[in-house]
C-alpha atoms as a PDB file:
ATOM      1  CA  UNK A   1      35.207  40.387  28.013  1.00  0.00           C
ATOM      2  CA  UNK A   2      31.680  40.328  27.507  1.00  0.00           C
ATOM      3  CA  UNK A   3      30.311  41.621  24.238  1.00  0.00           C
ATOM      4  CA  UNK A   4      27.873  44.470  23.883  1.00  0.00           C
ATOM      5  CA  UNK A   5      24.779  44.225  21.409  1.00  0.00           C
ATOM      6  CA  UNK A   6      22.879  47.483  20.428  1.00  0.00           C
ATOM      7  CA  UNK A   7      20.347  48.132  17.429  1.00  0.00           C
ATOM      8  CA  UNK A   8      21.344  50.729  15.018  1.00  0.00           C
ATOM      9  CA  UNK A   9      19.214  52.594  12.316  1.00  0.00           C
ATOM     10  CA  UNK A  10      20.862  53.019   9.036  1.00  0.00           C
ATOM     11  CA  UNK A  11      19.729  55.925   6.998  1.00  0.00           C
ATOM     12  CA  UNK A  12      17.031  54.650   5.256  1.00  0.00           C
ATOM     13  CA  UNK A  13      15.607  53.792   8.803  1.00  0.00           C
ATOM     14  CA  UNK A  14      16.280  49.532   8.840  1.00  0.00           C
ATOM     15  CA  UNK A  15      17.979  48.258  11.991  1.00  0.00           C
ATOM     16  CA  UNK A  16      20.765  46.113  11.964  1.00  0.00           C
ATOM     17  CA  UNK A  17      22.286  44.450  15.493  1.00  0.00           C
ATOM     18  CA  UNK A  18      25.891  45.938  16.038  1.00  0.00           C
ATOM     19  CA  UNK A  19      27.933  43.643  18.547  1.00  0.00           C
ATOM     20  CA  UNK A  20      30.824  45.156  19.748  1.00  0.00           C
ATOM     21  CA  UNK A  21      33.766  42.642  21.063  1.00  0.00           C
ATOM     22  CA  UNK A  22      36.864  42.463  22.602  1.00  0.00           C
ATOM     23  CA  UNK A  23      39.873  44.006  20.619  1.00  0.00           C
ATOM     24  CA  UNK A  24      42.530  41.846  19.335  1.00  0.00           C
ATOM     25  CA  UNK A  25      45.623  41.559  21.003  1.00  0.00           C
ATOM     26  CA  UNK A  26      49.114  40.752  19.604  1.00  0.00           C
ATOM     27  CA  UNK A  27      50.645  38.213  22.231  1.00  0.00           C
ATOM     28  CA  UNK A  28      47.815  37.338  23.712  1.00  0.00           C
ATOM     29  CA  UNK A  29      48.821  35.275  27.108  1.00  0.00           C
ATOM     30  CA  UNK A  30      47.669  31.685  26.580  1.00  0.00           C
ATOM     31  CA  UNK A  31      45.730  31.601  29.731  1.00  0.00           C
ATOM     32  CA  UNK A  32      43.735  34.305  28.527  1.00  0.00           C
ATOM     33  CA  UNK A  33      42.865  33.127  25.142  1.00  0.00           C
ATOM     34  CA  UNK A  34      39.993  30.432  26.569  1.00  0.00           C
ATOM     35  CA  UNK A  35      38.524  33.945  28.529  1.00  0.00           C
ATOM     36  CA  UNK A  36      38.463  36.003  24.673  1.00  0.00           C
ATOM     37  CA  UNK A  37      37.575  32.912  22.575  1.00  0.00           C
ATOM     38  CA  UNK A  38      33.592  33.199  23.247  1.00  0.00           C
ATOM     39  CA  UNK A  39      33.518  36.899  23.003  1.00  0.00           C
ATOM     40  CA  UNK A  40      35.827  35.962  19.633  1.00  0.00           C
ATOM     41  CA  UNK A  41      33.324  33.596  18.297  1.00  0.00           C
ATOM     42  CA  UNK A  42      30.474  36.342  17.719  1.00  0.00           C
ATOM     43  CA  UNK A  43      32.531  37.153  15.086  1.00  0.00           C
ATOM     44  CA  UNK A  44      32.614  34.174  13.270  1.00  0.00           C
ATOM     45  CA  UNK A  45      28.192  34.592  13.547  1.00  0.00           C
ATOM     46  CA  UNK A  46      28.541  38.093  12.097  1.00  0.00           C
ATOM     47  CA  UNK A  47      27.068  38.911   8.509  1.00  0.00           C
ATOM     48  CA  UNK A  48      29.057  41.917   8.332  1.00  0.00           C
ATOM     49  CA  UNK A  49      32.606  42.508   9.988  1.00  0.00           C
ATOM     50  CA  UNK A  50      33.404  46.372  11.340  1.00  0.00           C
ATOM     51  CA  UNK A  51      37.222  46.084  12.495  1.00  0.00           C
ATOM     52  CA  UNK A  52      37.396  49.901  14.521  1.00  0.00           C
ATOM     53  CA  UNK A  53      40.875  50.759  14.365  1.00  0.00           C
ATOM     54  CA  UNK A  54      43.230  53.578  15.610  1.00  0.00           C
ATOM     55  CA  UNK A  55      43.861  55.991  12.728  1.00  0.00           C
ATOM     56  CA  UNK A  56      46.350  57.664  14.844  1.00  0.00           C
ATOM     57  CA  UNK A  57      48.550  54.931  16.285  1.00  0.00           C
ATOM     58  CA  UNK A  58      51.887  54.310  14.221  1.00  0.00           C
ATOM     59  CA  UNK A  59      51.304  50.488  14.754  1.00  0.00           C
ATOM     60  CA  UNK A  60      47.550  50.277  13.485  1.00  0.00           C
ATOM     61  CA  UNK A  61      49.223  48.358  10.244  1.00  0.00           C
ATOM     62  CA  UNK A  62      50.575  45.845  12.529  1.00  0.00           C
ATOM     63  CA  UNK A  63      47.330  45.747  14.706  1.00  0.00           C
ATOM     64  CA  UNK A  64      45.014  45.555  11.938  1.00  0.00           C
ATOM     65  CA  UNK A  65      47.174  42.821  10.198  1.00  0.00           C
ATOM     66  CA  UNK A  66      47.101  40.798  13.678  1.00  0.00           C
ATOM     67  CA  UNK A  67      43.080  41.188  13.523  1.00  0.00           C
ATOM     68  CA  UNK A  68      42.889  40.034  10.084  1.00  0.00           C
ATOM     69  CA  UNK A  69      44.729  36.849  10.881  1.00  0.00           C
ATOM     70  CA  UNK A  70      42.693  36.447  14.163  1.00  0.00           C
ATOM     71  CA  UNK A  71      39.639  36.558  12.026  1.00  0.00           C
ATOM     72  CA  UNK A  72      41.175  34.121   9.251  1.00  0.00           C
ATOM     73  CA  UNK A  73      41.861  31.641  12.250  1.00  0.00           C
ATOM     74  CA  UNK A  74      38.260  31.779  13.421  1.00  0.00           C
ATOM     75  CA  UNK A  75      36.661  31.027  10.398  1.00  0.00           C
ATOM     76  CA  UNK A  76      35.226  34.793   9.723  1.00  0.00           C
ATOM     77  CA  UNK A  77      37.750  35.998   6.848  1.00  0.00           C
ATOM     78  CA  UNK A  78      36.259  36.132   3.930  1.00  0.00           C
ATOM     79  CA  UNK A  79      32.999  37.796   5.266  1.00  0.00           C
ATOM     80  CA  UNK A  80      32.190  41.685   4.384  1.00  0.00           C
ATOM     81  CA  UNK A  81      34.264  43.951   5.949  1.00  0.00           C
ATOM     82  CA  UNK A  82      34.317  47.399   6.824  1.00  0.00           C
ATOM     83  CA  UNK A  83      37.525  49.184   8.279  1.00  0.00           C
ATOM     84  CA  UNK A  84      36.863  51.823  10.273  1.00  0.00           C
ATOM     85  CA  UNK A  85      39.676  54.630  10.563  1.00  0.00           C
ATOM     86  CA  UNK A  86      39.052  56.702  14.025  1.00  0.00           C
ATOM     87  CA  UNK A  87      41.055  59.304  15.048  1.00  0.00           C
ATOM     88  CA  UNK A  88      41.183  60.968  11.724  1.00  0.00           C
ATOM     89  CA  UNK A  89      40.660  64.571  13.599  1.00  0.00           C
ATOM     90  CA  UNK A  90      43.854  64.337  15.891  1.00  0.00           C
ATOM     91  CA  UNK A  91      47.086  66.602  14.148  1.00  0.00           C
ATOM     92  CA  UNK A  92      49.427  63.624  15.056  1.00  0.00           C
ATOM     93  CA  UNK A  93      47.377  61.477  12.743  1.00  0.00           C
ATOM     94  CA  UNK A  94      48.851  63.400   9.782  1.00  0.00           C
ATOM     95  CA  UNK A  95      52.108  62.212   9.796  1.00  0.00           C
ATOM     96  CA  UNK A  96      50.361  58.513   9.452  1.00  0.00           C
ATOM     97  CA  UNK A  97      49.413  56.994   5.973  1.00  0.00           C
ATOM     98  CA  UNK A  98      46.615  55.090   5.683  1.00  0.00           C
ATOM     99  CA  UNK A  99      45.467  52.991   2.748  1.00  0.00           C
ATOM    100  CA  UNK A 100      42.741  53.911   0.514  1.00  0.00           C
ATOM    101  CA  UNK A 101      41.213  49.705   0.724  1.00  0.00           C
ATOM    102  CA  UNK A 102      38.058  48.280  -1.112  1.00  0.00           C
ATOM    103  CA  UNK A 103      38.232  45.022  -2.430  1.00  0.00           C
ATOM    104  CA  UNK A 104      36.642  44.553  -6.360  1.00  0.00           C
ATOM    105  CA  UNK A 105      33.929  42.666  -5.123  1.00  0.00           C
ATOM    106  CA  UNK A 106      33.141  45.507  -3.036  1.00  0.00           C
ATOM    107  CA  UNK A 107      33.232  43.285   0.018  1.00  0.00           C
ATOM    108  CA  UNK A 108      35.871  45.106   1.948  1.00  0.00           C
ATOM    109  CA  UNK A 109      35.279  49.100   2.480  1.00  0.00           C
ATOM    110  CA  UNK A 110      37.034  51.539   3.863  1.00  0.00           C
ATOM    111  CA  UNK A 111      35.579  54.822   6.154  1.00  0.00           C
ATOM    112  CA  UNK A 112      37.546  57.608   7.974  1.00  0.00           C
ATOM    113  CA  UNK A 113      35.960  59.143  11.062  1.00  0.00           C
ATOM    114  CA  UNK A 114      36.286  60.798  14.040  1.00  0.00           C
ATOM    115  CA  UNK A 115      34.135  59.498  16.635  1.00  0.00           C
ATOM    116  CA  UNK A 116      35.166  62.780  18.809  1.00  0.00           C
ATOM    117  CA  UNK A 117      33.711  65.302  15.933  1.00  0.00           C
ATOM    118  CA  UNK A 118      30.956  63.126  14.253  1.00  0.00           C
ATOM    119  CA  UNK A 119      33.156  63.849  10.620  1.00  0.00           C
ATOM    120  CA  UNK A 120      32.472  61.026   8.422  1.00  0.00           C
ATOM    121  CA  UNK A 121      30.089  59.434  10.594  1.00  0.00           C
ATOM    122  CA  UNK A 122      27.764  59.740   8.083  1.00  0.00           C
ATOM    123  CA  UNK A 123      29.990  57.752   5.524  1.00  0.00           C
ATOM    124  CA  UNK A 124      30.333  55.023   7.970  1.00  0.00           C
ATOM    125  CA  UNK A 125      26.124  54.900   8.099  1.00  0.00           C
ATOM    126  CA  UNK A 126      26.044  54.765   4.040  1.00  0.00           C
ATOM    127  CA  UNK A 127      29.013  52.062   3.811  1.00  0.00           C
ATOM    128  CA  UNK A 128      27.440  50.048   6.167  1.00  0.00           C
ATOM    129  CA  UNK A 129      23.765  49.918   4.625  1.00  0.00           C
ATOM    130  CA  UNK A 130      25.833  48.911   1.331  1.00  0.00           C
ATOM    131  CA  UNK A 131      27.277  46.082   2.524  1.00  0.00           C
ATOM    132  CA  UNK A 132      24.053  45.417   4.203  1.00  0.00           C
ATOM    133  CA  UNK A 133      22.195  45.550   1.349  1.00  0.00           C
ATOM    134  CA  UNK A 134      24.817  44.229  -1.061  1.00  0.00           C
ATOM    135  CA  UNK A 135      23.639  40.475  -0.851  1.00  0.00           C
ATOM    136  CA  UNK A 136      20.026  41.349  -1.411  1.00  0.00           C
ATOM    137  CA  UNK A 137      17.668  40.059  -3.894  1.00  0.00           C
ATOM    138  CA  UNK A 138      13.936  40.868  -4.938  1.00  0.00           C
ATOM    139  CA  UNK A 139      12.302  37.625  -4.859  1.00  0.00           C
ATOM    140  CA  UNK A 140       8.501  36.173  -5.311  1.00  0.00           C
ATOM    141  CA  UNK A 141       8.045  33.448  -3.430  1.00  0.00           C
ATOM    142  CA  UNK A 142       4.281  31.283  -3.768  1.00  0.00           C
ATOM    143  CA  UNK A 143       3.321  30.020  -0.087  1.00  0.00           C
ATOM    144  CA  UNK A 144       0.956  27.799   0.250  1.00  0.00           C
ATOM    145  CA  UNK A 145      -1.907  28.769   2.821  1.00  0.00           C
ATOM    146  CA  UNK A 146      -1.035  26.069   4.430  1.00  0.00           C
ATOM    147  CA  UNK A 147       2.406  27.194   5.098  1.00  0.00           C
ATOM    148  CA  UNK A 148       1.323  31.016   5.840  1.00  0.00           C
ATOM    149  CA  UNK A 149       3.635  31.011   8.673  1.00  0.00           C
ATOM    150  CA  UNK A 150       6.327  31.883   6.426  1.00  0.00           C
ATOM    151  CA  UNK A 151       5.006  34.943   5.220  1.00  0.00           C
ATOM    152  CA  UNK A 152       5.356  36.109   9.165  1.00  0.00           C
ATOM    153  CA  UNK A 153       9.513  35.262   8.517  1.00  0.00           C
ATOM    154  CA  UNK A 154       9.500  37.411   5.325  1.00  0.00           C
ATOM    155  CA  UNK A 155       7.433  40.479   7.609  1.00  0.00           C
ATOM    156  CA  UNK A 156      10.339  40.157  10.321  1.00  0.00           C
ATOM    157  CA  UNK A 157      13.535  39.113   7.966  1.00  0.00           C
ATOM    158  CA  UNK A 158      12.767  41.237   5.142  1.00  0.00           C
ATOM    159  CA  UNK A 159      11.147  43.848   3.066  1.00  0.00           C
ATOM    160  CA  UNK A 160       7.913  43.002   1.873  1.00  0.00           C
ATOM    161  CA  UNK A 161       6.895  44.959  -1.530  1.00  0.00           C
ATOM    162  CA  UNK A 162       3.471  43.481  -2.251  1.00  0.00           C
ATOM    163  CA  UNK A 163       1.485  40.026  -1.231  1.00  0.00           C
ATOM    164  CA  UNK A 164      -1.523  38.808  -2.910  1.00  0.00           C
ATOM    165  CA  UNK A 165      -3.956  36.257  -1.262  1.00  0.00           C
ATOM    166  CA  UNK A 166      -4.834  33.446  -3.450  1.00  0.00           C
ATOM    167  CA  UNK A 167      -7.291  30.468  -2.773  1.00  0.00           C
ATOM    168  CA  UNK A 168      -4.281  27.792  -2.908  1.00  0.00           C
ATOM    169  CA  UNK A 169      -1.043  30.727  -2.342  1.00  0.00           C
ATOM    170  CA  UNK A 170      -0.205  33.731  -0.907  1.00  0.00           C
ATOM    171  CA  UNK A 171       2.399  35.405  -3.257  1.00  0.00           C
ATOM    172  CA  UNK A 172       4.542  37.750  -2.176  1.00  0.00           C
ATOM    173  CA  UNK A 173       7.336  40.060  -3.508  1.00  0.00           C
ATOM    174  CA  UNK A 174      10.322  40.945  -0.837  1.00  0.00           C
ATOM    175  CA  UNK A 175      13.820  41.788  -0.579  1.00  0.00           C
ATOM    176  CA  UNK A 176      15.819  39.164   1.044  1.00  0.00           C
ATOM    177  CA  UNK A 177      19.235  38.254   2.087  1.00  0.00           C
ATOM    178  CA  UNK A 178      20.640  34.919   0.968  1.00  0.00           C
ATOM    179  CA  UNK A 179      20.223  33.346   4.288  1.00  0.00           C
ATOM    180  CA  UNK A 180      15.946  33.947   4.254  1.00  0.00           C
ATOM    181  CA  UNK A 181      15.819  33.456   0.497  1.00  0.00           C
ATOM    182  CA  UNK A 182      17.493  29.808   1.539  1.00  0.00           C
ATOM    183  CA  UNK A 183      15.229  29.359   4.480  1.00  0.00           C
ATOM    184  CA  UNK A 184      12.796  29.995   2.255  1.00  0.00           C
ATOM    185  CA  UNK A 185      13.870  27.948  -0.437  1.00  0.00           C
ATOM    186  CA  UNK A 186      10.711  25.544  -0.855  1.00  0.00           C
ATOM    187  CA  UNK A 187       8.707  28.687  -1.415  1.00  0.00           C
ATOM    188  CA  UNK A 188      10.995  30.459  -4.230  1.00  0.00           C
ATOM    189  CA  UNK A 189       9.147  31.272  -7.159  1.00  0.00           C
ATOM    190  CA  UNK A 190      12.674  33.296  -8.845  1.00  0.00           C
ATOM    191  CA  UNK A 191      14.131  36.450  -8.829  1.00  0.00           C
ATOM    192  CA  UNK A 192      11.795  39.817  -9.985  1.00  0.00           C
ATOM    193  CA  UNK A 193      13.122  42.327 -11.772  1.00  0.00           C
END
């Protein structure tokens, strides 16, 4: 019940946490739902949402419907997702049809793979540094010297382009997601081009 947390390298060599949960069960026994709801709740902390399912299973619809709604209920369904088709390789999976899905916002992909080959592993890497990097702005933010413990937040959170030491500021240039831009707020100086 426990989940798992790893650090994976995208292709252009940034890491991003992966946490892999419990799968969602249809008829889940009561008793059991207090044991699933804390490994559920990572979910609802997630940036990004990668729901794995089985490509060859008849009843994946049914599963991955069940999942949705699970999600929905814990406060986590309207955040990026990426469905993940496994399985693709095995002969039986032929017979199954599987939706071509991606949202218009682009905040719902879809990837094939086969975990047992490695085919379209490389697909899943690209989708995933999209949706990554799909919230991202370039931003110049003016910290005062005073406050030059927030350029240490920008070094760790996100991509610094360029920084220039001032007497009164330290103005920087990085790539940040919406949640260190906001943290980050008091120092915003505007979106760069």
């Amino acid at each position: 019940l426990d989940p798992t947390t790893r650090k994976f390298s995208l292709p252009s060599g940034e890491s991003v946490l992966l946490t892999d949960t419990v799968g969602f069960i249809r008829r889940l026994p009561h008793h059991l739902i207090k044991a699933f709801r804390s490994t559920l709740d990572e979910a609802a902390c997630a940036d990004i949402l990668m729901i794995i399912v089985d490509a060859s299973d008849p009843e994946h619809p049914a599963q991955l419907e069940v999942t949705e709604n699970l999600l929905a209920e814990l406060g986590a369904g309207g955040k990026p997702c990426l469905i993940v088709y496994n399985k693709c390789d095995l002969p039986a999976r032929d017979e199954i049809p599987l939706p071509a899905m991606e949202s218009a916002d682009g905040q719902r992909r879809t990837v094939f793979i086969s975990a047992l080959t490695g085919r379209g592993l490389d697909k899943l890497g690209e989708q995933l540094e999209s949706l990554v990097n799909a919230g991202k702005k370039r931003v110049k933010f003016i910290i005062p010297n005073s406050a030059a413990g927030a350029l240490n937040t920008l070094y760790k959170n996100a991509s610094v382009e360029d920084v220039d030491y001032g007497a009164e500021n330290i103005t920087v240039i990085a790539t940040v997601d919406s949640k260190i831009r906001g943290m980050l707020s008091a120092y915003d100086g505007g979106e760069v081009r």
